[in-house]
C-alpha atoms as a PDB file:
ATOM      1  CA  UNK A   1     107.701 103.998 127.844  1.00  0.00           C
ATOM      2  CA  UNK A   2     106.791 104.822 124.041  1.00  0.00           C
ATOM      3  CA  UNK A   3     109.686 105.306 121.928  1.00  0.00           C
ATOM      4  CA  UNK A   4     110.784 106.078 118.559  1.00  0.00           C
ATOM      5  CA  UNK A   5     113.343 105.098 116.068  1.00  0.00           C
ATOM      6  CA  UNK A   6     114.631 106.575 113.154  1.00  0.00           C
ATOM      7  CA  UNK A   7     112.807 109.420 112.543  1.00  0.00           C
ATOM      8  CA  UNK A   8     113.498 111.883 109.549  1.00  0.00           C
ATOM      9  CA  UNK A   9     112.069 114.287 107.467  1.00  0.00           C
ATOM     10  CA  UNK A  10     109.241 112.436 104.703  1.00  0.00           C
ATOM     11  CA  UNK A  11     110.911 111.211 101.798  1.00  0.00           C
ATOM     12  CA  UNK A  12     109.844 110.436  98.668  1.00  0.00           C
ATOM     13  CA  UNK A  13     108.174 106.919  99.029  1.00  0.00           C
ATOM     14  CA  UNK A  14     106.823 108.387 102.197  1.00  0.00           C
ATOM     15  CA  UNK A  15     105.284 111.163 100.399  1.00  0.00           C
ATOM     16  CA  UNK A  16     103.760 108.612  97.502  1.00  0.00           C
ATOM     17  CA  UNK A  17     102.252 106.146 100.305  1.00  0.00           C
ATOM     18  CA  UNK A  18     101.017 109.486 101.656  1.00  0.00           C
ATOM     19  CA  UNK A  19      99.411 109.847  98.150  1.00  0.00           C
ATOM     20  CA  UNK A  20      97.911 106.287  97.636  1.00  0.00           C
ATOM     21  CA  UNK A  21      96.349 105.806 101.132  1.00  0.00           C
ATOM     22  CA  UNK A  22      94.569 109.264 100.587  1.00  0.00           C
ATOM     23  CA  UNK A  23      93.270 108.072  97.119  1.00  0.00           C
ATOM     24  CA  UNK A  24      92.453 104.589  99.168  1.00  0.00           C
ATOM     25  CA  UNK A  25      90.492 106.210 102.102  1.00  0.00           C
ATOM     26  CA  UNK A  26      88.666 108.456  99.302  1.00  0.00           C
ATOM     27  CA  UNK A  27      87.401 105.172  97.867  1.00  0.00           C
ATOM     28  CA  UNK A  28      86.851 103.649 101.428  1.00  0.00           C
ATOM     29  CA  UNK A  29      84.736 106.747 102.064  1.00  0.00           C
ATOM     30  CA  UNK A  30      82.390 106.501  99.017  1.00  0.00           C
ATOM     31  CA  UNK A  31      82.452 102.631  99.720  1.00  0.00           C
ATOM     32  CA  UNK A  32      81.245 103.296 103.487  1.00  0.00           C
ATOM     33  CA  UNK A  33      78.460 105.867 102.500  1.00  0.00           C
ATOM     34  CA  UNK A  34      77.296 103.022  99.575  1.00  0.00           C
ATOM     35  CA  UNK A  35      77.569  99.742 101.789  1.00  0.00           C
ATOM     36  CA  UNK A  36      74.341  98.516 103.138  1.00  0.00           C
ATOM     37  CA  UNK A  37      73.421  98.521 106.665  1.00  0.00           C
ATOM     38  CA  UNK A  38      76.859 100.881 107.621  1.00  0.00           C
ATOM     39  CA  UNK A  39      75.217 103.804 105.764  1.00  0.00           C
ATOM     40  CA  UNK A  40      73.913 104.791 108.881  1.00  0.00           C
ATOM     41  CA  UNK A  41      76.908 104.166 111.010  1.00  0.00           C
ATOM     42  CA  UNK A  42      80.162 107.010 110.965  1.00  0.00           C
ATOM     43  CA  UNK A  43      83.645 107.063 111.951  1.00  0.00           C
ATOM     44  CA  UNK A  44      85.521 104.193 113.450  1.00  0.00           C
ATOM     45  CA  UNK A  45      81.755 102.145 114.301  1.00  0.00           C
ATOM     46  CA  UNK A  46      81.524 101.684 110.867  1.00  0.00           C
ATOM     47  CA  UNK A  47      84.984 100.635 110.502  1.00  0.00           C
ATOM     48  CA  UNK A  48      85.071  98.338 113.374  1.00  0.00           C
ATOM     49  CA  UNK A  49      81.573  96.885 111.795  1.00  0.00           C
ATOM     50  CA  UNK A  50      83.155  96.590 108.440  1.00  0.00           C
ATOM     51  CA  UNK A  51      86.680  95.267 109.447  1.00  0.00           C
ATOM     52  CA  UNK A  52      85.731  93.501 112.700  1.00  0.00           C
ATOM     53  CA  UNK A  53      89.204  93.754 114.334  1.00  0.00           C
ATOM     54  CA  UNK A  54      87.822  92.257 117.394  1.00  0.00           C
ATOM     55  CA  UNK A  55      86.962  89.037 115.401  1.00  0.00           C
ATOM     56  CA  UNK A  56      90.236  89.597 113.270  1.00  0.00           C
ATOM     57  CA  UNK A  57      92.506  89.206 116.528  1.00  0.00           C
ATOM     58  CA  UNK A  58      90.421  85.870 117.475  1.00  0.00           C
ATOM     59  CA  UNK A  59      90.956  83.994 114.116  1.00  0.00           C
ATOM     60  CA  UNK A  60      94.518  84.899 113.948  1.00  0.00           C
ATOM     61  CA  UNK A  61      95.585  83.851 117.523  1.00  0.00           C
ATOM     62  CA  UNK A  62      96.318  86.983 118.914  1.00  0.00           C
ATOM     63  CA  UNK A  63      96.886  86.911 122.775  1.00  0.00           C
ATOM     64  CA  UNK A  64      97.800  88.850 125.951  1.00  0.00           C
ATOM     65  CA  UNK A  65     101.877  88.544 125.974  1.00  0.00           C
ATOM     66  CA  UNK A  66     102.592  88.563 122.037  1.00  0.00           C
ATOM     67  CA  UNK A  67     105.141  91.274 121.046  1.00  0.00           C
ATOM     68  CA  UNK A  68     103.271  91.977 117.243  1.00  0.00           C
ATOM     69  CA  UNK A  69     104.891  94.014 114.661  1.00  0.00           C
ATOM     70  CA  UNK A  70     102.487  96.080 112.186  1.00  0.00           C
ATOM     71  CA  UNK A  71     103.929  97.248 108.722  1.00  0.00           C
ATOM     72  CA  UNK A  72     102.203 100.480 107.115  1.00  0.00           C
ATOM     73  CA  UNK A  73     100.548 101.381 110.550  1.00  0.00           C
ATOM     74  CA  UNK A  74      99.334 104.715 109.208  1.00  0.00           C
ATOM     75  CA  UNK A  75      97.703 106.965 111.637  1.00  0.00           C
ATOM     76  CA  UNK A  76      97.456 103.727 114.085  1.00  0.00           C
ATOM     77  CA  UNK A  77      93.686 102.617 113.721  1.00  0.00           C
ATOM     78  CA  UNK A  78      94.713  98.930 114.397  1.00  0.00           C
ATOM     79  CA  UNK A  79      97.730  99.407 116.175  1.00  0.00           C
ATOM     80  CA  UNK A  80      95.618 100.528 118.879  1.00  0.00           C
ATOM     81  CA  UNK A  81      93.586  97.234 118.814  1.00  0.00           C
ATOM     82  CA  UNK A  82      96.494  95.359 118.787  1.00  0.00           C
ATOM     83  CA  UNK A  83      98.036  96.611 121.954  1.00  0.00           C
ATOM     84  CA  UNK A  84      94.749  96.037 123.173  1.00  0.00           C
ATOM     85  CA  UNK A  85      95.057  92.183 122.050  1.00  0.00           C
ATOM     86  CA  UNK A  86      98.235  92.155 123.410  1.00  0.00           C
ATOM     87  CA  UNK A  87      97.920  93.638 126.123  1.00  0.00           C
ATOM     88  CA  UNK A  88      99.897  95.146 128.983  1.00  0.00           C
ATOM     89  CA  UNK A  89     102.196  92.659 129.060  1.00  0.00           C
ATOM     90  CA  UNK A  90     102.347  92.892 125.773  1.00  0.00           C
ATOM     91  CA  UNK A  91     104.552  95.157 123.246  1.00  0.00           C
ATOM     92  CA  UNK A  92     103.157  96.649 119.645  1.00  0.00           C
ATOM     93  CA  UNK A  93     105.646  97.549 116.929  1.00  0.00           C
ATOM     94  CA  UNK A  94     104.054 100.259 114.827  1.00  0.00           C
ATOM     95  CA  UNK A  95     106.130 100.949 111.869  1.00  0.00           C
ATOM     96  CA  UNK A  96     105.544 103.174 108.727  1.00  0.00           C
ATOM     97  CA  UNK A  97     107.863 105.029 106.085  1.00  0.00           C
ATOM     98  CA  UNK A  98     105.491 108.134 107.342  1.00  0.00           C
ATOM     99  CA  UNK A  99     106.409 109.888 110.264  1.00  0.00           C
ATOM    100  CA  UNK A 100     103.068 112.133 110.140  1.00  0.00           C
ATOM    101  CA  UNK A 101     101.249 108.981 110.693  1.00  0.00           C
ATOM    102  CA  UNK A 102     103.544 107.301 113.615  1.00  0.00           C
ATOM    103  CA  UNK A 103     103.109 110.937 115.125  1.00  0.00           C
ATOM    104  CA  UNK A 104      99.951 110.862 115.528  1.00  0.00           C
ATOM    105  CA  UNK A 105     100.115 107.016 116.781  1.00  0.00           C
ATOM    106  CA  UNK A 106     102.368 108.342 119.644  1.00  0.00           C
ATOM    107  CA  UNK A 107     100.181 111.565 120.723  1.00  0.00           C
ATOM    108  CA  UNK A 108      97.414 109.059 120.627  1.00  0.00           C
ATOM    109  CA  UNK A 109      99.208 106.991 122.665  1.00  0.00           C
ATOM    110  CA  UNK A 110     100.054 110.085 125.296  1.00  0.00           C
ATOM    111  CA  UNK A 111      96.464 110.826 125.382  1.00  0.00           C
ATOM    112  CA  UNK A 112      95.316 107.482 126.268  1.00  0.00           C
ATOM    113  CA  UNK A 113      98.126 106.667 128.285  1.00  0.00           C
ATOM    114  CA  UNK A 114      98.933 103.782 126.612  1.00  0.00           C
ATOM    115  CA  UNK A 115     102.953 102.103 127.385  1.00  0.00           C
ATOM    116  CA  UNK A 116     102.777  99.065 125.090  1.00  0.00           C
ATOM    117  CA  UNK A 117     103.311 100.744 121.750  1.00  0.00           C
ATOM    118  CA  UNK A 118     106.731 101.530 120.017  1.00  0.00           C
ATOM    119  CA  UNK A 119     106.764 103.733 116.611  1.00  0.00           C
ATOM    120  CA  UNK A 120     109.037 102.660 113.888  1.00  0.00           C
ATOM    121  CA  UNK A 121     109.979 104.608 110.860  1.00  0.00           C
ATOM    122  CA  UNK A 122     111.587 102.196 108.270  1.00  0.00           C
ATOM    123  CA  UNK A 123     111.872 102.570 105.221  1.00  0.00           C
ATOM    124  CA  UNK A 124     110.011 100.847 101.702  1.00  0.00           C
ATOM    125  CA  UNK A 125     112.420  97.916 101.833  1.00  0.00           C
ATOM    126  CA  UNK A 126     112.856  97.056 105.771  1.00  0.00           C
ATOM    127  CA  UNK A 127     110.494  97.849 108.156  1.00  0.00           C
ATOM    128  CA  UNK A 128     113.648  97.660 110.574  1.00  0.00           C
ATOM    129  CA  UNK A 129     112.327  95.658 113.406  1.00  0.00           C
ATOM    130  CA  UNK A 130     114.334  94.282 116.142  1.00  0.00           C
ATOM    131  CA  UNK A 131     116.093  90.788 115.456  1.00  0.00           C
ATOM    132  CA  UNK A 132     114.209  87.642 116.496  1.00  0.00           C
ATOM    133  CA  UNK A 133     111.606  89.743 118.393  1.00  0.00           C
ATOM    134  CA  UNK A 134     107.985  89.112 116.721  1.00  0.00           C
ATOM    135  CA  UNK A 135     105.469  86.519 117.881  1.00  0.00           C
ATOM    136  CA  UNK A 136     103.504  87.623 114.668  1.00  0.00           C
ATOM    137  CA  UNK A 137     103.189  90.667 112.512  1.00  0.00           C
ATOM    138  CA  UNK A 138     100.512  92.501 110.664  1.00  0.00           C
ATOM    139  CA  UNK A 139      99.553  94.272 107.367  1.00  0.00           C
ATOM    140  CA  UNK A 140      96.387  95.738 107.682  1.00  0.00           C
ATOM    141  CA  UNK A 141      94.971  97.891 104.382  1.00  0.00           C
ATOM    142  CA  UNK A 142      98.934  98.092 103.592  1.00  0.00           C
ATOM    143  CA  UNK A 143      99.912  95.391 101.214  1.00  0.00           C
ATOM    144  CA  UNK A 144      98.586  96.914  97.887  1.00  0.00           C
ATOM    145  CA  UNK A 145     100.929 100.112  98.816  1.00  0.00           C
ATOM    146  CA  UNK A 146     104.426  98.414  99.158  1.00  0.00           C
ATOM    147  CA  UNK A 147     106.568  99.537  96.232  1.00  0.00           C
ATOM    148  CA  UNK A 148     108.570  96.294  97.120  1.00  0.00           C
ATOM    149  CA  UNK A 149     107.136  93.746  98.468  1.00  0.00           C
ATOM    150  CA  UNK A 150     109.047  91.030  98.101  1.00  0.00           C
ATOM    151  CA  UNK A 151     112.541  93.017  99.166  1.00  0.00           C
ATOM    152  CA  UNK A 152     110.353  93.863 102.424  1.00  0.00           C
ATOM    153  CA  UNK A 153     109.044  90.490 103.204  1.00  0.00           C
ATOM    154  CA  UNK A 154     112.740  88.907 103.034  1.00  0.00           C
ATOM    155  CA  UNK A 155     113.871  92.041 105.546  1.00  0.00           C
ATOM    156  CA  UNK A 156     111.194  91.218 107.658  1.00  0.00           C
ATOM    157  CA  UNK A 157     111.946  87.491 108.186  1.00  0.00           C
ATOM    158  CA  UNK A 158     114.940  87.504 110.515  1.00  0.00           C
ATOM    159  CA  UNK A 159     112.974  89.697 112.770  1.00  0.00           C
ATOM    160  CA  UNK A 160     110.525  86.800 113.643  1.00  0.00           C
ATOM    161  CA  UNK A 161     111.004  84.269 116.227  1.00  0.00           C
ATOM    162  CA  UNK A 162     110.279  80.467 115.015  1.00  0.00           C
ATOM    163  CA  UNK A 163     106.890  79.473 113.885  1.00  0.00           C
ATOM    164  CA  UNK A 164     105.661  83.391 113.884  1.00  0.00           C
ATOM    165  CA  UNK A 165     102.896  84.122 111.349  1.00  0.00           C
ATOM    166  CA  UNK A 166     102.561  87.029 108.643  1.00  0.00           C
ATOM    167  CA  UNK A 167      99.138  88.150 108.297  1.00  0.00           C
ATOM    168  CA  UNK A 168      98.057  90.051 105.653  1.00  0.00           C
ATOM    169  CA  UNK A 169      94.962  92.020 105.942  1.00  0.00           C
ATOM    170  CA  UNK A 170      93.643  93.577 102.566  1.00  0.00           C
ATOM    171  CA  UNK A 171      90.429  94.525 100.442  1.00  0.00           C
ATOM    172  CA  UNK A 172      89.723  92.128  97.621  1.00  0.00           C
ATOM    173  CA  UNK A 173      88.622  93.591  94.104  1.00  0.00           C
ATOM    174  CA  UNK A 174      86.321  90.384  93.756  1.00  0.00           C
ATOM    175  CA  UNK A 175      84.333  91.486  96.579  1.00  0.00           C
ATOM    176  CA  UNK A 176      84.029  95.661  95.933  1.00  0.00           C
ATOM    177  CA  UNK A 177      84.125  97.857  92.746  1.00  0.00           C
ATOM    178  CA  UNK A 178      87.743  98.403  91.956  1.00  0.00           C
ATOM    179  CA  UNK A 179      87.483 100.167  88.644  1.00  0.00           C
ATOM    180  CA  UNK A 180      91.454 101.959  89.390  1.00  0.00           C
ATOM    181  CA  UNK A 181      92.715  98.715  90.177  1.00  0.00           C
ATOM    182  CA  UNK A 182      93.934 100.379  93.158  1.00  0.00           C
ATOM    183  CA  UNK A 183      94.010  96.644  95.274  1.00  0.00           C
ATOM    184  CA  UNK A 184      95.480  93.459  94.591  1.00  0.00           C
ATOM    185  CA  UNK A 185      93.463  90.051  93.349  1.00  0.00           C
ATOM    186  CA  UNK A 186      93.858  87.047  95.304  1.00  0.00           C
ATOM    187  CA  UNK A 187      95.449  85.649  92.550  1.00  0.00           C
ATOM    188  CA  UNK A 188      98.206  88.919  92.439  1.00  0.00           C
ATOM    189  CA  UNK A 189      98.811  88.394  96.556  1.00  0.00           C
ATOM    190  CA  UNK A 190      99.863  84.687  96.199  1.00  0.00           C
ATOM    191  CA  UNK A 191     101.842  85.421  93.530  1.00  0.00           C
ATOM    192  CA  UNK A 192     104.209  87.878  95.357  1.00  0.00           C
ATOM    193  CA  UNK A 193     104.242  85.778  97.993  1.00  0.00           C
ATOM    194  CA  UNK A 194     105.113  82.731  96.330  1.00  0.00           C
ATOM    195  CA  UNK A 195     108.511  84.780  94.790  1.00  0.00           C
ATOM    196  CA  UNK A 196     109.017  85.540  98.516  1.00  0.00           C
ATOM    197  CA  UNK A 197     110.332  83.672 101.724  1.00  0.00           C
ATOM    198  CA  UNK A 198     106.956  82.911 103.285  1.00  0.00           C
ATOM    199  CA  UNK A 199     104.423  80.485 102.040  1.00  0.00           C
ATOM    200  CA  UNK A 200     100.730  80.871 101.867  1.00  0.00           C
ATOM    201  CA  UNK A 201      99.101  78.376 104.376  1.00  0.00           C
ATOM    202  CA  UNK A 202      95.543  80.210 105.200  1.00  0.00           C
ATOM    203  CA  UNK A 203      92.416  82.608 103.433  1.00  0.00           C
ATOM    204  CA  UNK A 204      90.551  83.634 105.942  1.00  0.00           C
ATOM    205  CA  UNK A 205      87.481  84.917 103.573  1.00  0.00           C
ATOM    206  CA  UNK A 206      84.582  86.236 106.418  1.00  0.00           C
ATOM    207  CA  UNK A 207      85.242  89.432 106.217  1.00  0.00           C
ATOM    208  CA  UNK A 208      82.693  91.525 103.904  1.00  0.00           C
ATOM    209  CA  UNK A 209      85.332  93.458 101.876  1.00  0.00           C
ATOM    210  CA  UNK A 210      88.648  91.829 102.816  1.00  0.00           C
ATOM    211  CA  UNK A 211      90.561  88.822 102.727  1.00  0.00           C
ATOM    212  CA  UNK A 212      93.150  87.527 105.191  1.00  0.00           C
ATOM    213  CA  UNK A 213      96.398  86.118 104.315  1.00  0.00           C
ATOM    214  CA  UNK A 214      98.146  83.659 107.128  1.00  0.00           C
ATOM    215  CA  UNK A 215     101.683  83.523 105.650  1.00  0.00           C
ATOM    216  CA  UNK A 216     104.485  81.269 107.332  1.00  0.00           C
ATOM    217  CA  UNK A 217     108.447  81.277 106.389  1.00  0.00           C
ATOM    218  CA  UNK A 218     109.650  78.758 104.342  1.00  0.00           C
ATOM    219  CA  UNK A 219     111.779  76.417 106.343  1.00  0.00           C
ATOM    220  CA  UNK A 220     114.568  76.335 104.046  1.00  0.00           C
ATOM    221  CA  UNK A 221     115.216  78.581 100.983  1.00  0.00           C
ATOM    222  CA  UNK A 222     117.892  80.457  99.152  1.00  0.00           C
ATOM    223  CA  UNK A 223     117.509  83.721  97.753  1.00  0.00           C
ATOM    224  CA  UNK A 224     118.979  85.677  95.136  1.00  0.00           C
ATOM    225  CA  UNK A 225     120.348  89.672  95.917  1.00  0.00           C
ATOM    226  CA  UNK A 226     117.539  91.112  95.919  1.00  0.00           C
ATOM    227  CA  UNK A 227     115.515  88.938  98.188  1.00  0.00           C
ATOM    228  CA  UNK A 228     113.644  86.667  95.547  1.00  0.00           C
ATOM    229  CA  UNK A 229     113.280  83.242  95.566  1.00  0.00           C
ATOM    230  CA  UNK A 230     115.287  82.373  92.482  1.00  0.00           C
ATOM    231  CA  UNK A 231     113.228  81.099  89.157  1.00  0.00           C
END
């Protein structure tokens, strides 16, 4: 059965994510009307053609089985390909710091009768999943959002088993017209994640407007209060 934890009235970060992803899917919008060969394409077809989640769960070892967590879920557009990855026997982990978004993830999920999906509302320094639970976890279109990334990557360790992977799944200013600076360079990603407790082991660069980021935890690191890797 789908379930929900820790759900609450929109706070402040909530209501600035809220804020930023609308500004984001705005620019996704103009960038989807502009884009060669998906001008003639609409809704999720030119999504799927653009972000190829089918090809995404390949090259990142998704399988039937895998209990995945997703931070910054949204309104669930990948979640749902996820639990399809993962399948029955699988479980999906669909948290946000929205609970508009995770609401319409579960009435989705009601509609479609889907089982495999739980909706987490955590908040912009722990995305509160369960202890030692996660064969692998993903940020899809999410990254360049977190207020604190590095405070949330640290909380998000001890809910990964051994040898789980952090994929990060976001548009790189290299390969569209970023004029806001709304998205992260390459360069900007690795550094956060170098003053975190994963490592960067993997670009995966075949996507048209995205990169992805395979991250592994470091196998032995201290950190100071506030979740950074000292100096």
């Amino acid at each position: 059965m789908e379930m929900t934890r820790h759900l609450s009235c929109p706070s402040k970060p909530a209501r600035t994510l809220r804020a930023a992803r609308s500004l984001g899917l705005l620019l996704w919008a103009v960038w989807l009307g502009g884009a060669p060969h998906l001008g003639a394409q609409s809704g999720s077809t030119a999504r799927d053609r653009l972000e190829q989640p089918e090809k995404v769960l390949e090259a990142t070892g998704v399988k039937p089985g895998m209990v995945i967590g997703e931070v910054g879920a949204g309104g669930g557009y990948f979640t749902f390909w996820l639990s399809r990855g993962v399948g029955e026997s699988g479980k999906v982990y669909a948290n946000d710091i929205d609970g508009s978004g995770l609401a319409r993830i579960r009435r989705r999920s009601a509609d479609e009768k889907v089982t495999n999906i739980e909706t987490i509302l955590g908040t912009v320094e722990d995305p509160l999943f369960p202890r030692d639970s996660l064969d692998m976890v993903f940020l899809v279109n999410s990254f360049h959002d977190l207020e604190r990334p590095v405070e949330l990557l640290a909380n998000l360790r001890p809910a990964l088993k051994a040898g789980a992977a952090v994929v990060i799944m976001d548009r790189d200013p290299a390969k569209i017209s970023d004029p806001g600076h709304h998205f992260l360079t390459r360069a900007e990603v690795e550094d956060i994640v170098g003053r975190s407790v994963f490592e960067l082991v993997k670009v995966e660069t075949f996507l048209l407007y995205h990169n992805l980021y395979i991250l592994r935890a470091r196998s032995s690191i201290s950190l100071d209060p506030a979740g950074h890797r000292p100096g």
